[in-house]
PDB file of N, CA and C in Angstrom:
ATOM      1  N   UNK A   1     -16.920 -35.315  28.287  1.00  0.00           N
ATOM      2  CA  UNK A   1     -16.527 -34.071  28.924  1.00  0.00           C
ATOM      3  C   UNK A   1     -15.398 -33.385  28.136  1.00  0.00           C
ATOM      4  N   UNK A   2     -14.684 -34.346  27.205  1.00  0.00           N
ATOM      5  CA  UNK A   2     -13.225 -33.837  27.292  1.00  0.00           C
ATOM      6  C   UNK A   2     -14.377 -33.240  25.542  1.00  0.00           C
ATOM      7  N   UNK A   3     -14.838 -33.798  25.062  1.00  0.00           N
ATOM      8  CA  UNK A   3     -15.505 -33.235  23.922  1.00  0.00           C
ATOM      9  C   UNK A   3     -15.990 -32.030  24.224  1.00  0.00           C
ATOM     10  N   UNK A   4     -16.833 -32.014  24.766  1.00  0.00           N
ATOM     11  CA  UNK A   4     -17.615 -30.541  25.687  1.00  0.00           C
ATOM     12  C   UNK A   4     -16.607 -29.340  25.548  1.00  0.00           C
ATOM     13  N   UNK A   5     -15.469 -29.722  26.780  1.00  0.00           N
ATOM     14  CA  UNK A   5     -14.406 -28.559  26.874  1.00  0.00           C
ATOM     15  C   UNK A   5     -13.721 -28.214  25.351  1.00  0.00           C
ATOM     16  N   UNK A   6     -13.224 -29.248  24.424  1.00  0.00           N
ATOM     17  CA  UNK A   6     -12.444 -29.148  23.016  1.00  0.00           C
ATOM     18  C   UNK A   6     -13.522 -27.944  22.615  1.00  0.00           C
ATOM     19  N   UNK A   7     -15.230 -28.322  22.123  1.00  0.00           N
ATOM     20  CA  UNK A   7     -16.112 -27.244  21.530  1.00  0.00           C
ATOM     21  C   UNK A   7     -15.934 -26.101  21.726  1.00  0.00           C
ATOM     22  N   UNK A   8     -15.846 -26.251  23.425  1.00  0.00           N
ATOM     23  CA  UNK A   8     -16.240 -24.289  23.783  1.00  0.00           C
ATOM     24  C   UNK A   8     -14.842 -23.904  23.776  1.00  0.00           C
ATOM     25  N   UNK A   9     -13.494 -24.175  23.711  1.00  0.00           N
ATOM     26  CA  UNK A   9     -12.294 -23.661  23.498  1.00  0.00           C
ATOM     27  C   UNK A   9     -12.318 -23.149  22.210  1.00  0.00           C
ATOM     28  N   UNK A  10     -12.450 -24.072  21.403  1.00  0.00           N
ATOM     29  CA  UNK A  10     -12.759 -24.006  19.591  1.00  0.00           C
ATOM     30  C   UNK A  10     -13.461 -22.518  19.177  1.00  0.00           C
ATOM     31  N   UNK A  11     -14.793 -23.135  20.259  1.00  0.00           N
ATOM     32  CA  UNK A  11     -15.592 -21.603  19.886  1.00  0.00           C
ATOM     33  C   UNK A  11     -15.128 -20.353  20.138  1.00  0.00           C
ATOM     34  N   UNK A  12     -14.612 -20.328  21.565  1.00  0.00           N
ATOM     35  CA  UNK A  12     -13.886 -19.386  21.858  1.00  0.00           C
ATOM     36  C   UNK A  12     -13.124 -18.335  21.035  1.00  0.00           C
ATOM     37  N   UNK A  13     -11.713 -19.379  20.844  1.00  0.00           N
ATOM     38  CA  UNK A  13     -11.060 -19.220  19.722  1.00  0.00           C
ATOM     39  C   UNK A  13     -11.336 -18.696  18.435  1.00  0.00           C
ATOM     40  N   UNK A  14     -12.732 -19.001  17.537  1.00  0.00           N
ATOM     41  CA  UNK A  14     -13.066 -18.322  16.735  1.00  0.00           C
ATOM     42  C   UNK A  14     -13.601 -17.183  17.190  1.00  0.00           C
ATOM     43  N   UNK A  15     -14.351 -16.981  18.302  1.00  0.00           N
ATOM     44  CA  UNK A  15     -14.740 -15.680  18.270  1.00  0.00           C
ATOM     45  C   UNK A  15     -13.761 -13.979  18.606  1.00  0.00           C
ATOM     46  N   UNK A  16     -12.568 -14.789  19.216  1.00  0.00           N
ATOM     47  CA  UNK A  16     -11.645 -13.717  19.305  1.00  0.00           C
ATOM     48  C   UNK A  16     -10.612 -13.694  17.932  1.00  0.00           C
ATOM     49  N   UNK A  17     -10.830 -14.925  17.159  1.00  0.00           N
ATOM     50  CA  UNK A  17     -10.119 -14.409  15.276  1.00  0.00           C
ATOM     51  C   UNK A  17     -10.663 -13.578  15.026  1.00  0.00           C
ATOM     52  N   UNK A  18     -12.285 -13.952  15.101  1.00  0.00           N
ATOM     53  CA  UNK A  18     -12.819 -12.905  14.140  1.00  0.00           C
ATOM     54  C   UNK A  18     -12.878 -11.496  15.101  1.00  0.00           C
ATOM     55  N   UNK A  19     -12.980 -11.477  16.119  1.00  0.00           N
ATOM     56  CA  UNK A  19     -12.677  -9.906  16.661  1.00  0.00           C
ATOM     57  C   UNK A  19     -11.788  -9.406  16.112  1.00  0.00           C
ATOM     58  N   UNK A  20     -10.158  -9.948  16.154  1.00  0.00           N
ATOM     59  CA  UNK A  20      -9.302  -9.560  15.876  1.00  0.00           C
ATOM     60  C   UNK A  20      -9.594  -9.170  14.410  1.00  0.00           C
ATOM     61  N   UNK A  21     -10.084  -9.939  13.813  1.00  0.00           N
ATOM     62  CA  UNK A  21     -10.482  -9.375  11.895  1.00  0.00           C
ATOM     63  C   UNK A  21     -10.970  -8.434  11.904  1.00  0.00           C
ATOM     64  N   UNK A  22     -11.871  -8.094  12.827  1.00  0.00           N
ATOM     65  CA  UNK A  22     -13.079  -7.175  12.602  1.00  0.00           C
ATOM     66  C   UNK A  22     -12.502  -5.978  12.739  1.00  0.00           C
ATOM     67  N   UNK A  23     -11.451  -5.501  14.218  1.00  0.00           N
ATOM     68  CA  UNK A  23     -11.115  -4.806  14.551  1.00  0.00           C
ATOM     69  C   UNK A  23     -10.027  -4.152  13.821  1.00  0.00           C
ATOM     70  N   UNK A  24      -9.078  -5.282  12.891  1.00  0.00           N
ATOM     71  CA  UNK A  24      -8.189  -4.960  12.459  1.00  0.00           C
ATOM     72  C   UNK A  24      -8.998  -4.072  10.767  1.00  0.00           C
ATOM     73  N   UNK A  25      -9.349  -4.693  10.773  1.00  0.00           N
ATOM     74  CA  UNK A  25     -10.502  -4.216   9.105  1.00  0.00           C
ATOM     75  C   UNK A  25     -10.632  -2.527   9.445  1.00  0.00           C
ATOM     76  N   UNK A  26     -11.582  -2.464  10.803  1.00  0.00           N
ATOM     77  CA  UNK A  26     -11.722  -1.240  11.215  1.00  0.00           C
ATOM     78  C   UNK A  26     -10.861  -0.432  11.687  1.00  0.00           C
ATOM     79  N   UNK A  27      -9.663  -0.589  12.157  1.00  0.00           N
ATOM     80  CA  UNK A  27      -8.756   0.144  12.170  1.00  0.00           C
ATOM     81  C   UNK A  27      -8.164   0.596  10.508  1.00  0.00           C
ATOM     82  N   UNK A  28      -7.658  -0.182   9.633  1.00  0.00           N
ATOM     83  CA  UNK A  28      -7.127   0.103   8.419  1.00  0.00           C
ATOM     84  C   UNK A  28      -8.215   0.579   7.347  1.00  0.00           C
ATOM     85  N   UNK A  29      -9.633   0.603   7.675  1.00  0.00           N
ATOM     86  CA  UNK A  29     -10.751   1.194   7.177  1.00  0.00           C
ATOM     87  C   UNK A  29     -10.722   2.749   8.096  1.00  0.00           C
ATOM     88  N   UNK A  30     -10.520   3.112   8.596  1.00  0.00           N
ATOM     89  CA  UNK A  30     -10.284   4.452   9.278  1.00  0.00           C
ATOM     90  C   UNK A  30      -8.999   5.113   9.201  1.00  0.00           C
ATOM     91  N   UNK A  31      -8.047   4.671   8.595  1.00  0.00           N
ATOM     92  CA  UNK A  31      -6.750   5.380   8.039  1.00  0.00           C
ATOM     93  C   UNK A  31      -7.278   6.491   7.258  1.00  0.00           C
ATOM     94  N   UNK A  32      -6.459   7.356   7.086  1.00  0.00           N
ATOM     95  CA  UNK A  32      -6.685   8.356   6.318  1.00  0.00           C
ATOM     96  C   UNK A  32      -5.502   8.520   5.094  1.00  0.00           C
ATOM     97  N   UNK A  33      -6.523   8.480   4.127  1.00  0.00           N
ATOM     98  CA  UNK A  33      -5.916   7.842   2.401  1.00  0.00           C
ATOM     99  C   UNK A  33      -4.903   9.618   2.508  1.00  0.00           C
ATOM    100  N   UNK A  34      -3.988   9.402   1.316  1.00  0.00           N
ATOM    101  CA  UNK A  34      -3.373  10.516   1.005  1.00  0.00           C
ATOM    102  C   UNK A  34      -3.777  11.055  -0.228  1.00  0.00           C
ATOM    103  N   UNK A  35      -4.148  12.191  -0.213  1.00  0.00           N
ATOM    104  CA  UNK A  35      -4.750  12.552  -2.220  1.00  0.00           C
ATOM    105  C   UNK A  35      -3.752  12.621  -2.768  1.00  0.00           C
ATOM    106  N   UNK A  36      -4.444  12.642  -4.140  1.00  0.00           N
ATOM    107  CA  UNK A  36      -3.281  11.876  -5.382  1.00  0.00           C
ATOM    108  C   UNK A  36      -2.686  13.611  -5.660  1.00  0.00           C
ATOM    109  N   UNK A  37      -3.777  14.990  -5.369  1.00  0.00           N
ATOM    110  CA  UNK A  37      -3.218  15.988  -5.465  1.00  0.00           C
ATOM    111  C   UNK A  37      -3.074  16.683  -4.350  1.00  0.00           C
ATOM    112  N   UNK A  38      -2.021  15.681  -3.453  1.00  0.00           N
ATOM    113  CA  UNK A  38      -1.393  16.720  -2.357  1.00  0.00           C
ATOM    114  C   UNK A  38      -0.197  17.240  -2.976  1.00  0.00           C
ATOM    115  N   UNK A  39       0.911  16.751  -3.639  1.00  0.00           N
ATOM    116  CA  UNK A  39       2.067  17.344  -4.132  1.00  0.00           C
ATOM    117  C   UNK A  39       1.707  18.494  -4.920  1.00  0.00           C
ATOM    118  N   UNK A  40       0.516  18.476  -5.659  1.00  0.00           N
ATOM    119  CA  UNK A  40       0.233  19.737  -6.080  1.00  0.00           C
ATOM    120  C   UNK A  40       0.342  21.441  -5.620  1.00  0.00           C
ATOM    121  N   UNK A  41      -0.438  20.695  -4.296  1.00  0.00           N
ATOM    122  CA  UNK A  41      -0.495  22.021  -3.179  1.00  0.00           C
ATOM    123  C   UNK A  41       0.277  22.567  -2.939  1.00  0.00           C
ATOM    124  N   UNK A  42       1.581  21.920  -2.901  1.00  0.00           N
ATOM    125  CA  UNK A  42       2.870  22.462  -2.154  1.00  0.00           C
ATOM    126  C   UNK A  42       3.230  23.612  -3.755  1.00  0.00           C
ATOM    127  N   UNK A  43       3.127  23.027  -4.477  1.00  0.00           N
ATOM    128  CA  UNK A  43       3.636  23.623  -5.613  1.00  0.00           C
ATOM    129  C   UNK A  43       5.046  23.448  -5.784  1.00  0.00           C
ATOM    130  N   UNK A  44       5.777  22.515  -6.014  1.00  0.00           N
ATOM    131  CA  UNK A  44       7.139  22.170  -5.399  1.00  0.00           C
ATOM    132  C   UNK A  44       7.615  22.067  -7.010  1.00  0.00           C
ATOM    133  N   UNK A  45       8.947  22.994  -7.080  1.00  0.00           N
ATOM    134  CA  UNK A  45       9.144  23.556  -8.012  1.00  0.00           C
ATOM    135  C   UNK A  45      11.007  22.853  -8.434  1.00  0.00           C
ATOM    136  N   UNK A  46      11.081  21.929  -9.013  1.00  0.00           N
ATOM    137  CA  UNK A  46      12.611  21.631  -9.488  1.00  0.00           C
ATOM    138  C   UNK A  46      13.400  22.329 -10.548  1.00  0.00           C
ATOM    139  N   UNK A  47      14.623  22.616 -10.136  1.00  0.00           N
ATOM    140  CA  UNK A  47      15.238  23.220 -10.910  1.00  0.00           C
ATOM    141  C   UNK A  47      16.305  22.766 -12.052  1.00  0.00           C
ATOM    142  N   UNK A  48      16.491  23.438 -12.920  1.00  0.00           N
ATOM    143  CA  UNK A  48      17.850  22.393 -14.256  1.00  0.00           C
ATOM    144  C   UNK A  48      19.031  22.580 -13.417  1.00  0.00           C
ATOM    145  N   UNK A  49      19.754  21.186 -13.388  1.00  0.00           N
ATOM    146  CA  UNK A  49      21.043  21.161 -13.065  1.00  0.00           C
ATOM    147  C   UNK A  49      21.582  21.745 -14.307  1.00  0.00           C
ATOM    148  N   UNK A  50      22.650  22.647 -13.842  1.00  0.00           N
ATOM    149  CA  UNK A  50      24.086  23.286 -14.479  1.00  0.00           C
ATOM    150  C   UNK A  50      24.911  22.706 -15.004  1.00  0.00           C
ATOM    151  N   UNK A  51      25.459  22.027 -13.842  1.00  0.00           N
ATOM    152  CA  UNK A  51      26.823  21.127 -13.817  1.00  0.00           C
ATOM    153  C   UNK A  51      26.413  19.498 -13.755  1.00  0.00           C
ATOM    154  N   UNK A  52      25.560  19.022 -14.017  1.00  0.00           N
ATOM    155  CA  UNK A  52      25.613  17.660 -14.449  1.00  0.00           C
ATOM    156  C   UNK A  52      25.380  16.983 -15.916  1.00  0.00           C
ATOM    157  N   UNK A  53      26.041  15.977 -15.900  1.00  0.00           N
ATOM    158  CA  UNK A  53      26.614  15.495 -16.896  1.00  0.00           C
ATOM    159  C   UNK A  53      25.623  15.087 -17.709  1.00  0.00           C
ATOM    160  N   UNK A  54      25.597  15.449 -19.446  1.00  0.00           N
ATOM    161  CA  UNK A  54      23.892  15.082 -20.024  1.00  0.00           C
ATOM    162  C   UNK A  54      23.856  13.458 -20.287  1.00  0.00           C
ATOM    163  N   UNK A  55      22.788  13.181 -20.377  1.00  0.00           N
ATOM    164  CA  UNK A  55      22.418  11.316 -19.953  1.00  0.00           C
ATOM    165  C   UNK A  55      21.553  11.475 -21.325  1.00  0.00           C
ATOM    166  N   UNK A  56      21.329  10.137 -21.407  1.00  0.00           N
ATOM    167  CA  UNK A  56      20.410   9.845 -22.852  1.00  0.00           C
ATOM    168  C   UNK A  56      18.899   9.938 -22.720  1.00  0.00           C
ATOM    169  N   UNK A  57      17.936  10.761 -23.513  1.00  0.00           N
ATOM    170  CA  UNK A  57      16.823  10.541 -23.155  1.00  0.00           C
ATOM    171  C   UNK A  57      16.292   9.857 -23.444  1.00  0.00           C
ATOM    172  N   UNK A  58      15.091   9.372 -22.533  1.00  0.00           N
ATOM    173  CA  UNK A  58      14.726   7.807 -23.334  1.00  0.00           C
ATOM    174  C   UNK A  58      13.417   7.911 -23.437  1.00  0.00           C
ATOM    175  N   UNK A  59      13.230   9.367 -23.462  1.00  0.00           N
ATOM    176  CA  UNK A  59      11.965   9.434 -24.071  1.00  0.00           C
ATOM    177  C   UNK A  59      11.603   9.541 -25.890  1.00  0.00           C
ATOM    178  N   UNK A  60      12.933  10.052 -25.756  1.00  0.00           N
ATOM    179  CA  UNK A  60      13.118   9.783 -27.391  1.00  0.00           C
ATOM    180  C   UNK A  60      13.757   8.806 -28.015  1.00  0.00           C
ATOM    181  N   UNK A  61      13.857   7.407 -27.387  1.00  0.00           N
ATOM    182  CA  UNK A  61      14.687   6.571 -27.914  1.00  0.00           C
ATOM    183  C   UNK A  61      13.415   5.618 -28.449  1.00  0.00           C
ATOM    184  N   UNK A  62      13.621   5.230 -29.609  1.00  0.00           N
ATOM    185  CA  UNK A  62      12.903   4.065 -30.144  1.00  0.00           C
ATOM    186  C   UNK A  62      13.310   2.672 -30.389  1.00  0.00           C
ATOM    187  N   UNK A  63      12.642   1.827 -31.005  1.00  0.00           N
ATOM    188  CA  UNK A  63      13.099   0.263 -30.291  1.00  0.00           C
ATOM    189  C   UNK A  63      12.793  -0.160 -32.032  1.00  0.00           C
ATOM    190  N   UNK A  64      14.471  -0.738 -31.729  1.00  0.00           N
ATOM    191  CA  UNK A  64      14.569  -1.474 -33.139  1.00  0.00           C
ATOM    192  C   UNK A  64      13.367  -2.538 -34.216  1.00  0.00           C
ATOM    193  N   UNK A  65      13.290  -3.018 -35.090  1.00  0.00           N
ATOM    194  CA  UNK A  65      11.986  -3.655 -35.353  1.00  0.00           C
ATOM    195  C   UNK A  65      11.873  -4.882 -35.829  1.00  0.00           C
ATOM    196  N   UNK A  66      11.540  -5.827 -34.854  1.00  0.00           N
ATOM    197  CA  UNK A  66      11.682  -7.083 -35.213  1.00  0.00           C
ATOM    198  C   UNK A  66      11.543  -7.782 -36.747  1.00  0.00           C
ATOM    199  N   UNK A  67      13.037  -8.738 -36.546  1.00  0.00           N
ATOM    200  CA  UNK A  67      12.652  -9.431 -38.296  1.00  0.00           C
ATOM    201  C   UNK A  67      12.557 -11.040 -37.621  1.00  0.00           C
TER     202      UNK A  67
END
């Protein structure tokens, strides 16, 4: 008996994991993604600071060469 009851608890148990999987899948499968060109839209426009202090660019910095 005590086997009997352990099974159908067990079973139980898996069948509300996997609800919970299922449901959770389908909830985060129904999010709504953000496009990669929403910032575009806005057209959001930065301006040159005046008064701040110039920094090094490091787009032009190159890297010494190994010996």
């Amino acid at each position: 008996m005590n086997r009997v009851r352990s099974i159908v608890i067990n079973s139980i148990l898996s069948v509300v994991l996997f609800l919970l999987i299922m449901a959770s899948v389908l909830v985060i499968n129904d999010a709504h993604a953000v496009q990669a060109d929403a910032a575009a839209v806005d057209q959001v426009v930065y301006l040159q600071l005046d008064n701040a202090p110039p920094v090094r660019d490091l787009a032009q910095q190159r890297l010494a060469p190994l010996e």
